[in-house]
PDB file of N, CA and C in Angstrom:
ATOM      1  N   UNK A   1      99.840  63.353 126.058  1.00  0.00           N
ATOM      2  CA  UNK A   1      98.857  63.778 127.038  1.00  0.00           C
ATOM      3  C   UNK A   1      98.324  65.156 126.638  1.00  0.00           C
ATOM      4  N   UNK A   2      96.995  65.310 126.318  1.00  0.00           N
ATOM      5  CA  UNK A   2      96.425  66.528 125.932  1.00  0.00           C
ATOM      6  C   UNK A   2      96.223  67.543 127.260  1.00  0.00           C
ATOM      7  N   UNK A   3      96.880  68.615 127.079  1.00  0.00           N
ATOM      8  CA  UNK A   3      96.897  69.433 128.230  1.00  0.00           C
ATOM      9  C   UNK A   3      95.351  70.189 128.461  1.00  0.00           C
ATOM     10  N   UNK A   4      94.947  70.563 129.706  1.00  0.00           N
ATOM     11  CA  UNK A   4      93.769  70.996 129.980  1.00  0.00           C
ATOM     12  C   UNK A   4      93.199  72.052 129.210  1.00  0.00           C
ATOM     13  N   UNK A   5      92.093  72.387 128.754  1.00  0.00           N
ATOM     14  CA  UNK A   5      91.971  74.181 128.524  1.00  0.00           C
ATOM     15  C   UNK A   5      91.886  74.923 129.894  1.00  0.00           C
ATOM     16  N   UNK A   6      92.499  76.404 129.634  1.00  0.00           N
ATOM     17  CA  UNK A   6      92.385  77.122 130.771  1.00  0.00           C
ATOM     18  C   UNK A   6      91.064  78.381 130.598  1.00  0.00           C
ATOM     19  N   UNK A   7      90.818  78.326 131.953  1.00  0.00           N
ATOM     20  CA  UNK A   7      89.523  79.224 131.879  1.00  0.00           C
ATOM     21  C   UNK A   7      90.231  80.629 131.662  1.00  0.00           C
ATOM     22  N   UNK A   8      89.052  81.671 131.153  1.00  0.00           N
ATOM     23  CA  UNK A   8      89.523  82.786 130.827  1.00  0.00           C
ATOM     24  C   UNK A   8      90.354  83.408 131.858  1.00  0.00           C
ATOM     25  N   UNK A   9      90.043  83.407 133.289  1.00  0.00           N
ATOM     26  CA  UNK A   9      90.514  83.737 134.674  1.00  0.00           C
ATOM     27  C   UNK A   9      91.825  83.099 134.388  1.00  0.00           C
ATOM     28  N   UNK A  10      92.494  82.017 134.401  1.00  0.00           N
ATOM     29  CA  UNK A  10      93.459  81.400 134.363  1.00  0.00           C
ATOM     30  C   UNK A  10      94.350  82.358 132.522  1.00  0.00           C
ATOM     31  N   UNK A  11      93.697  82.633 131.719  1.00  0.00           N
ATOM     32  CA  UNK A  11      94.767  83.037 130.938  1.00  0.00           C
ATOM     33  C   UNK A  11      94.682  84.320 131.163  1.00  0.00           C
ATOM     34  N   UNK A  12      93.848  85.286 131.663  1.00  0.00           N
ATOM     35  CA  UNK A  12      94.306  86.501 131.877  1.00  0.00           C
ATOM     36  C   UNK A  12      95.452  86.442 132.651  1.00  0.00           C
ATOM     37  N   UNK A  13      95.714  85.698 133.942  1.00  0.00           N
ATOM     38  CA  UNK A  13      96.684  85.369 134.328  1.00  0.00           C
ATOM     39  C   UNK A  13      98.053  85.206 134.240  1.00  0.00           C
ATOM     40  N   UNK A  14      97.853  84.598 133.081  1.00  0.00           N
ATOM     41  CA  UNK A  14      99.293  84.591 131.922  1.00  0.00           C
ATOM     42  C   UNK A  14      99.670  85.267 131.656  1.00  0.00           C
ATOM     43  N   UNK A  15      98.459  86.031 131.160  1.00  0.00           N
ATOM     44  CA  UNK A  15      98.712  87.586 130.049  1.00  0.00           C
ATOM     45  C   UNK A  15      99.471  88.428 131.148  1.00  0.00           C
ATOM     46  N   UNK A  16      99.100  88.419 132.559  1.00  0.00           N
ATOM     47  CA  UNK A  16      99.656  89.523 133.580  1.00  0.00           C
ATOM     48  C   UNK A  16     100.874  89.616 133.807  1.00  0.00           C
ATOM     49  N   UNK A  17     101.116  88.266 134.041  1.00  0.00           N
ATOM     50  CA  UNK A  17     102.449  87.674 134.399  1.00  0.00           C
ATOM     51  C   UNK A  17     103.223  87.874 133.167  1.00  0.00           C
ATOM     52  N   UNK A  18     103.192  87.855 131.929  1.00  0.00           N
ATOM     53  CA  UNK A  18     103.911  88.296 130.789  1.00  0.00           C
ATOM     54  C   UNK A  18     103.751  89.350 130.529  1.00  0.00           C
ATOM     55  N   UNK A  19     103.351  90.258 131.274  1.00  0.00           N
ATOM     56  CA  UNK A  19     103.677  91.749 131.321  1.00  0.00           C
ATOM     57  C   UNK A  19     104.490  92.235 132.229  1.00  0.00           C
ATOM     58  N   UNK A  20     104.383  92.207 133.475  1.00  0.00           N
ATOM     59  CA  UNK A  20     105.393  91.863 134.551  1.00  0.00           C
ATOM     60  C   UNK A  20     106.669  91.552 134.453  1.00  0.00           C
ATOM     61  N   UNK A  21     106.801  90.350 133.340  1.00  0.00           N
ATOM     62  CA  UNK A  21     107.402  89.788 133.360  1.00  0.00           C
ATOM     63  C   UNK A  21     108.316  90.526 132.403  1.00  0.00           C
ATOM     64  N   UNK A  22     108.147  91.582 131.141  1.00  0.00           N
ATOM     65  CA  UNK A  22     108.815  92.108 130.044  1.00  0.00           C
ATOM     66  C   UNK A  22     108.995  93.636 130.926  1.00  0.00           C
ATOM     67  N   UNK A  23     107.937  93.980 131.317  1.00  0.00           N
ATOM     68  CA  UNK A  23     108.288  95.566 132.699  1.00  0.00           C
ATOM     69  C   UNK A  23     110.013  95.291 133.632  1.00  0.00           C
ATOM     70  N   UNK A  24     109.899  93.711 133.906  1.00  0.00           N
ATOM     71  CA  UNK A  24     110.998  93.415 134.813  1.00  0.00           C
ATOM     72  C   UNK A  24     112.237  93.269 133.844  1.00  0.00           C
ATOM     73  N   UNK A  25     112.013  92.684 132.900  1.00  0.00           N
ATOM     74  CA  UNK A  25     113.109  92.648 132.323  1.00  0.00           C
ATOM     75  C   UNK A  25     113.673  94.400 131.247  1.00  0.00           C
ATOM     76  N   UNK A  26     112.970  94.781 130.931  1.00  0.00           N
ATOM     77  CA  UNK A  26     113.138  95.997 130.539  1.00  0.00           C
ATOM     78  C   UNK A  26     113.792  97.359 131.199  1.00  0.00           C
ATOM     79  N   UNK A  27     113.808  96.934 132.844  1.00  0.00           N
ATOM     80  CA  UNK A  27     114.377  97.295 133.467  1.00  0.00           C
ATOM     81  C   UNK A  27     114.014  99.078 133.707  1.00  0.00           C
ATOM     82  N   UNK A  28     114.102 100.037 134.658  1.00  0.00           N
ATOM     83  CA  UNK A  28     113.510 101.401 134.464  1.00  0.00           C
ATOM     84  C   UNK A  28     114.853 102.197 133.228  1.00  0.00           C
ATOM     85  N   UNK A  29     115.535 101.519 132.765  1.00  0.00           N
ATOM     86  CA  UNK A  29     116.646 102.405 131.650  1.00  0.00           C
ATOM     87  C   UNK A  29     115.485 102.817 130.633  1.00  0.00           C
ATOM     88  N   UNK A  30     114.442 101.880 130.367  1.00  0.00           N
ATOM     89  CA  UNK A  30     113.835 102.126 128.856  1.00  0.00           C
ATOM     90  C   UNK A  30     112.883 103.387 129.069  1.00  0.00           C
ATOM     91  N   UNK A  31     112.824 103.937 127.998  1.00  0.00           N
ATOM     92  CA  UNK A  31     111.785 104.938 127.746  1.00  0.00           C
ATOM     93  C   UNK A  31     110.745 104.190 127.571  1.00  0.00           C
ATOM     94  N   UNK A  32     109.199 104.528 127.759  1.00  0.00           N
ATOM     95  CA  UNK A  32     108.075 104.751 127.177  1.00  0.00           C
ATOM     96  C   UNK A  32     108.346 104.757 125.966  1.00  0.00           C
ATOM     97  N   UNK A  33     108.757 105.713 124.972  1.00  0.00           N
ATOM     98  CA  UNK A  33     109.198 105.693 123.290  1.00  0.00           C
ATOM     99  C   UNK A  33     109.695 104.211 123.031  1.00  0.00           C
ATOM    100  N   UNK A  34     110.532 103.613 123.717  1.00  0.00           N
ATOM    101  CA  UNK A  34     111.649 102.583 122.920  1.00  0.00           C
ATOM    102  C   UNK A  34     110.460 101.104 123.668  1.00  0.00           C
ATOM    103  N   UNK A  35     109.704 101.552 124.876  1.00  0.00           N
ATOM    104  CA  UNK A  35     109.015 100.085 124.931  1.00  0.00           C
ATOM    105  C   UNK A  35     107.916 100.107 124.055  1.00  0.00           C
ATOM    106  N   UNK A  36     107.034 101.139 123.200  1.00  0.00           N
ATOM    107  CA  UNK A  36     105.928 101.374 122.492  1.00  0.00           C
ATOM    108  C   UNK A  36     106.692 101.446 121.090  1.00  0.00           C
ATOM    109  N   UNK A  37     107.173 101.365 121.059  1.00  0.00           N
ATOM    110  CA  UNK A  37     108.075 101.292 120.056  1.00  0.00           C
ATOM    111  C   UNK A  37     107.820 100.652 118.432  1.00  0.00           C
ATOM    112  N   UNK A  38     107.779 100.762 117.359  1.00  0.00           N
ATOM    113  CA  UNK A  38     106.622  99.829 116.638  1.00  0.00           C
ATOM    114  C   UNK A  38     105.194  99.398 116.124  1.00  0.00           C
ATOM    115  N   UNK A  39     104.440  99.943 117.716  1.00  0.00           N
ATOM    116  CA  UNK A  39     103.452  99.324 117.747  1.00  0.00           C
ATOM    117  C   UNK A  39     102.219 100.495 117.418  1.00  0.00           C
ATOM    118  N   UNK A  40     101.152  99.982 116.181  1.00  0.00           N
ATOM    119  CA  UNK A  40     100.520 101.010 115.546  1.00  0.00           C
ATOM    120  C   UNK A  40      99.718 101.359 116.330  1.00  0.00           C
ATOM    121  N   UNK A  41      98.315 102.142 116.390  1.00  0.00           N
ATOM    122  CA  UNK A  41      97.527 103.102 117.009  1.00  0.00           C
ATOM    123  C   UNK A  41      96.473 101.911 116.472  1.00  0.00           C
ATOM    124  N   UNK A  42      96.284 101.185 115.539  1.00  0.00           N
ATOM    125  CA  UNK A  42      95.375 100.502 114.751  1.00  0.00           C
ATOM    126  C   UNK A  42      95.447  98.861 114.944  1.00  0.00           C
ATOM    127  N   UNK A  43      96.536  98.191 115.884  1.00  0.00           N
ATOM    128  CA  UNK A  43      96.825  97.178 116.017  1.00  0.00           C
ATOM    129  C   UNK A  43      95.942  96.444 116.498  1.00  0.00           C
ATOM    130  N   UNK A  44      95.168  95.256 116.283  1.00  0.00           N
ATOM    131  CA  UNK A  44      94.154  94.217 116.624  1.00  0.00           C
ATOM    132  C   UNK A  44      94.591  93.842 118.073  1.00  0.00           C
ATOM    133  N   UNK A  45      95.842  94.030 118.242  1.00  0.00           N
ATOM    134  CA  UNK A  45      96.160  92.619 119.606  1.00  0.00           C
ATOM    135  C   UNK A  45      96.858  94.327 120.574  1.00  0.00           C
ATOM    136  N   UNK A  46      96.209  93.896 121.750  1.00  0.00           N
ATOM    137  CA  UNK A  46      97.094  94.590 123.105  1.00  0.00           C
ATOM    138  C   UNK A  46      98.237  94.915 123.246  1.00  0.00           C
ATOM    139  N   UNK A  47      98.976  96.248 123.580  1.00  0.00           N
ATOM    140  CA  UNK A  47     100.315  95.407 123.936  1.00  0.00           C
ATOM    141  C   UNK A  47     100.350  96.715 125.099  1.00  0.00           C
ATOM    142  N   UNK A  48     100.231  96.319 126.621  1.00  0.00           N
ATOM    143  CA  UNK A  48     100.579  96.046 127.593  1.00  0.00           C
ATOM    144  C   UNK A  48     101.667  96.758 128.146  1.00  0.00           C
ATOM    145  N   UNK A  49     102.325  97.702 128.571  1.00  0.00           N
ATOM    146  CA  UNK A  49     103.585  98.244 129.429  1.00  0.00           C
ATOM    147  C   UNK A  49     102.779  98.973 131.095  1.00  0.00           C
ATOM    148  N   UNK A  50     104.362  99.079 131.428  1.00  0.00           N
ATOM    149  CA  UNK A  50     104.295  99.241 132.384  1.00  0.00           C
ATOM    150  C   UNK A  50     105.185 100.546 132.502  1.00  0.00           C
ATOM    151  N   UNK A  51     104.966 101.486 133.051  1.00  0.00           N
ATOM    152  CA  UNK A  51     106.081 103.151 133.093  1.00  0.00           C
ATOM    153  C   UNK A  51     106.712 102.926 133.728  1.00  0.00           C
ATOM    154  N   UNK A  52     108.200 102.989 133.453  1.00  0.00           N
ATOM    155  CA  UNK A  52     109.112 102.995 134.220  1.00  0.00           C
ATOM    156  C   UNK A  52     108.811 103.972 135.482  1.00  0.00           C
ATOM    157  N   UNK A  53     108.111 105.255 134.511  1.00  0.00           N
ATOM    158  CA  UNK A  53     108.612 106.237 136.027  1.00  0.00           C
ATOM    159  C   UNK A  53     107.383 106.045 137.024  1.00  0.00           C
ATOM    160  N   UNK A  54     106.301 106.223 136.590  1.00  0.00           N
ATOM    161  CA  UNK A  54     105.240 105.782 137.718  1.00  0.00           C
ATOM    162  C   UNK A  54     104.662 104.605 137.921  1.00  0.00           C
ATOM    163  N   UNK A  55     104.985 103.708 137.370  1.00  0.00           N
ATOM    164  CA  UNK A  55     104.259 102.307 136.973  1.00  0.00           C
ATOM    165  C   UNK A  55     103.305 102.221 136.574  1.00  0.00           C
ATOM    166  N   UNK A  56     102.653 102.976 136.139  1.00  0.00           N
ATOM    167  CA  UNK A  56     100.982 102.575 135.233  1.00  0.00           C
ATOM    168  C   UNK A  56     101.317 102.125 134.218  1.00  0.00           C
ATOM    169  N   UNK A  57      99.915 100.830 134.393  1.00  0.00           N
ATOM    170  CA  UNK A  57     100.235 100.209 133.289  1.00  0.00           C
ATOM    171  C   UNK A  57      98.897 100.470 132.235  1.00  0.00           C
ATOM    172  N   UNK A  58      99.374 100.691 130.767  1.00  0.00           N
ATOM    173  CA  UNK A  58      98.469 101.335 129.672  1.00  0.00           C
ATOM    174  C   UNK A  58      98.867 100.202 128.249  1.00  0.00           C
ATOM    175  N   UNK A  59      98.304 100.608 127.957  1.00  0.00           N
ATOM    176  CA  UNK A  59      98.224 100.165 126.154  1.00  0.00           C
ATOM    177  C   UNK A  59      98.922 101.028 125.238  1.00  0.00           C
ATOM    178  N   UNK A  60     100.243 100.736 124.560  1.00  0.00           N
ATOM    179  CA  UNK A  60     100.776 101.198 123.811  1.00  0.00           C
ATOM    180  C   UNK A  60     100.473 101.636 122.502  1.00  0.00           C
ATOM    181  N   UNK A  61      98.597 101.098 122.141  1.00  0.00           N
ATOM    182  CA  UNK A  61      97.877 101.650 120.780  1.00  0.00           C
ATOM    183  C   UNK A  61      97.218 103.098 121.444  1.00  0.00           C
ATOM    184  N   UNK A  62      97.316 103.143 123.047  1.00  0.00           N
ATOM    185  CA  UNK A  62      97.094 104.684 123.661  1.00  0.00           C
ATOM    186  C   UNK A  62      97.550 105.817 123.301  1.00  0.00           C
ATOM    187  N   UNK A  63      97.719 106.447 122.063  1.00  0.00           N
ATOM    188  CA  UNK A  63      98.284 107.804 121.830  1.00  0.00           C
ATOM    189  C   UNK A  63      98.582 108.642 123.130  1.00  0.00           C
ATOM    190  N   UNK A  64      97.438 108.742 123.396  1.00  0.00           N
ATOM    191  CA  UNK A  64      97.253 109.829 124.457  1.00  0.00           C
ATOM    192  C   UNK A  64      98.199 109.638 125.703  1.00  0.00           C
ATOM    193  N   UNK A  65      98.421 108.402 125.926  1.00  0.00           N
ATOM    194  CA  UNK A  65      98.850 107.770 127.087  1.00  0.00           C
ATOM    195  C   UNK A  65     100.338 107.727 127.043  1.00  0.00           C
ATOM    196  N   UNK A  66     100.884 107.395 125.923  1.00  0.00           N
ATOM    197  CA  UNK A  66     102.588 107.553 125.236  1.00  0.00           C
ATOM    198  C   UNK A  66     102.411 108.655 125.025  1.00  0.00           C
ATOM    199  N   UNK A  67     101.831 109.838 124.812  1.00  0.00           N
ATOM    200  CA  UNK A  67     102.481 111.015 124.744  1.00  0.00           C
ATOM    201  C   UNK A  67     102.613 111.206 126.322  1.00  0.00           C
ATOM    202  N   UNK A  68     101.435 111.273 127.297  1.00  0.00           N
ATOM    203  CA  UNK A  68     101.623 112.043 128.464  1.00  0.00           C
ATOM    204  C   UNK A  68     102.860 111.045 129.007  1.00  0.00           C
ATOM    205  N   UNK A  69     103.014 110.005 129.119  1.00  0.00           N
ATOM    206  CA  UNK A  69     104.308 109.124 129.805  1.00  0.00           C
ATOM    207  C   UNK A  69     105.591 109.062 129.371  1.00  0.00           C
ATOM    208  N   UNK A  70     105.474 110.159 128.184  1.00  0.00           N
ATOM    209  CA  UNK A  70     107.149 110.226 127.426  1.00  0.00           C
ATOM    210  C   UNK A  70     107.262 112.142 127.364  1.00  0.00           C
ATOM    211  N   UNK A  71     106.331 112.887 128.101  1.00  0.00           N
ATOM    212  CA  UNK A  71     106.633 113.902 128.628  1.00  0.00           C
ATOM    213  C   UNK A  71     107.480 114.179 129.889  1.00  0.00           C
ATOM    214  N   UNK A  72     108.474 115.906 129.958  1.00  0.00           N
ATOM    215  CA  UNK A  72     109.489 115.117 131.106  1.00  0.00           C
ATOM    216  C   UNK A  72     109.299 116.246 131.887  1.00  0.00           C
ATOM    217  N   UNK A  73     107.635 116.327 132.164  1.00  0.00           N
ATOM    218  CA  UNK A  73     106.843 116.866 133.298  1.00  0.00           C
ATOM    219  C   UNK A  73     106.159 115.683 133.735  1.00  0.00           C
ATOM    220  N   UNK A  74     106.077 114.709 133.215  1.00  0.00           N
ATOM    221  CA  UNK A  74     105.501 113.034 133.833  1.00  0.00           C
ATOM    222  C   UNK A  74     106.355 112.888 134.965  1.00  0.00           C
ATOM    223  N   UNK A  75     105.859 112.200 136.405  1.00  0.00           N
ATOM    224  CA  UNK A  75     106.534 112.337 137.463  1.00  0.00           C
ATOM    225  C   UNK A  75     105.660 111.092 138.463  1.00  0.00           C
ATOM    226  N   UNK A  76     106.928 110.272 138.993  1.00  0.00           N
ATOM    227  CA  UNK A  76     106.328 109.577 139.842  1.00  0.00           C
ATOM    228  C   UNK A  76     105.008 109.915 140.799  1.00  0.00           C
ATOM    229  N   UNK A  77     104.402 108.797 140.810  1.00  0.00           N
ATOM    230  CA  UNK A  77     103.147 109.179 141.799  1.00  0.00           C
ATOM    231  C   UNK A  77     103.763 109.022 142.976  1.00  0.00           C
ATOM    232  N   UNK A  78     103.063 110.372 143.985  1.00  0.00           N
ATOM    233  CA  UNK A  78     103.405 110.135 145.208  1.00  0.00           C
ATOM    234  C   UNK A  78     102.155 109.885 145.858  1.00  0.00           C
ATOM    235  N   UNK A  79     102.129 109.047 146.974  1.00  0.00           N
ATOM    236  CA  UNK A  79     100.750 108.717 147.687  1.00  0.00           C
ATOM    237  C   UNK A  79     100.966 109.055 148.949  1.00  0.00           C
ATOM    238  N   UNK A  80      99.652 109.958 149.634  1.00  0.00           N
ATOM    239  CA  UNK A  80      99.837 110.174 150.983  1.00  0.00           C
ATOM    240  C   UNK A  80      99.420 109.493 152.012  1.00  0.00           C
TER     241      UNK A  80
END
């Protein structure tokens, strides 16, 4: 049985949920450093985290973004 194609809406979907899904399992022990870990500044394909300490979620080819989230003046967001 040939399975359906999914519309783009339906695989972004995926993509979310398999981010979620590696944030949850990664658990808040990991650094920013050890989940970006690998992954070049020049890489073709996404790769997706989530901050342990504030939860934003960025792109690990983000220089800018792994430096400020692996600084240890980075600090949960508080909302009023």
């Amino acid at each position: 049985m040939e399975r359906e194609r999914s519309s783009p809406r339906q695989e972004r979907l995926r993509q979310i949920a398999a981010i979620l899904s590696r944030a949850y399992d990664a658990g808040s022990e990991d650094s920013v450093e050890s989940l970006c870990q690998g992954i070049h500044p020049d890489s073709a394909e996404e790769h997706i985290v989530i901050c342990p300490v504030c939860g934003q979620m960025f792109d690990c080819r983000d220089q800018l973004q792994v430096a400020h989230h692996s600084t240890a003046e980075h600090a949960p967001k508080l909302f009023s």
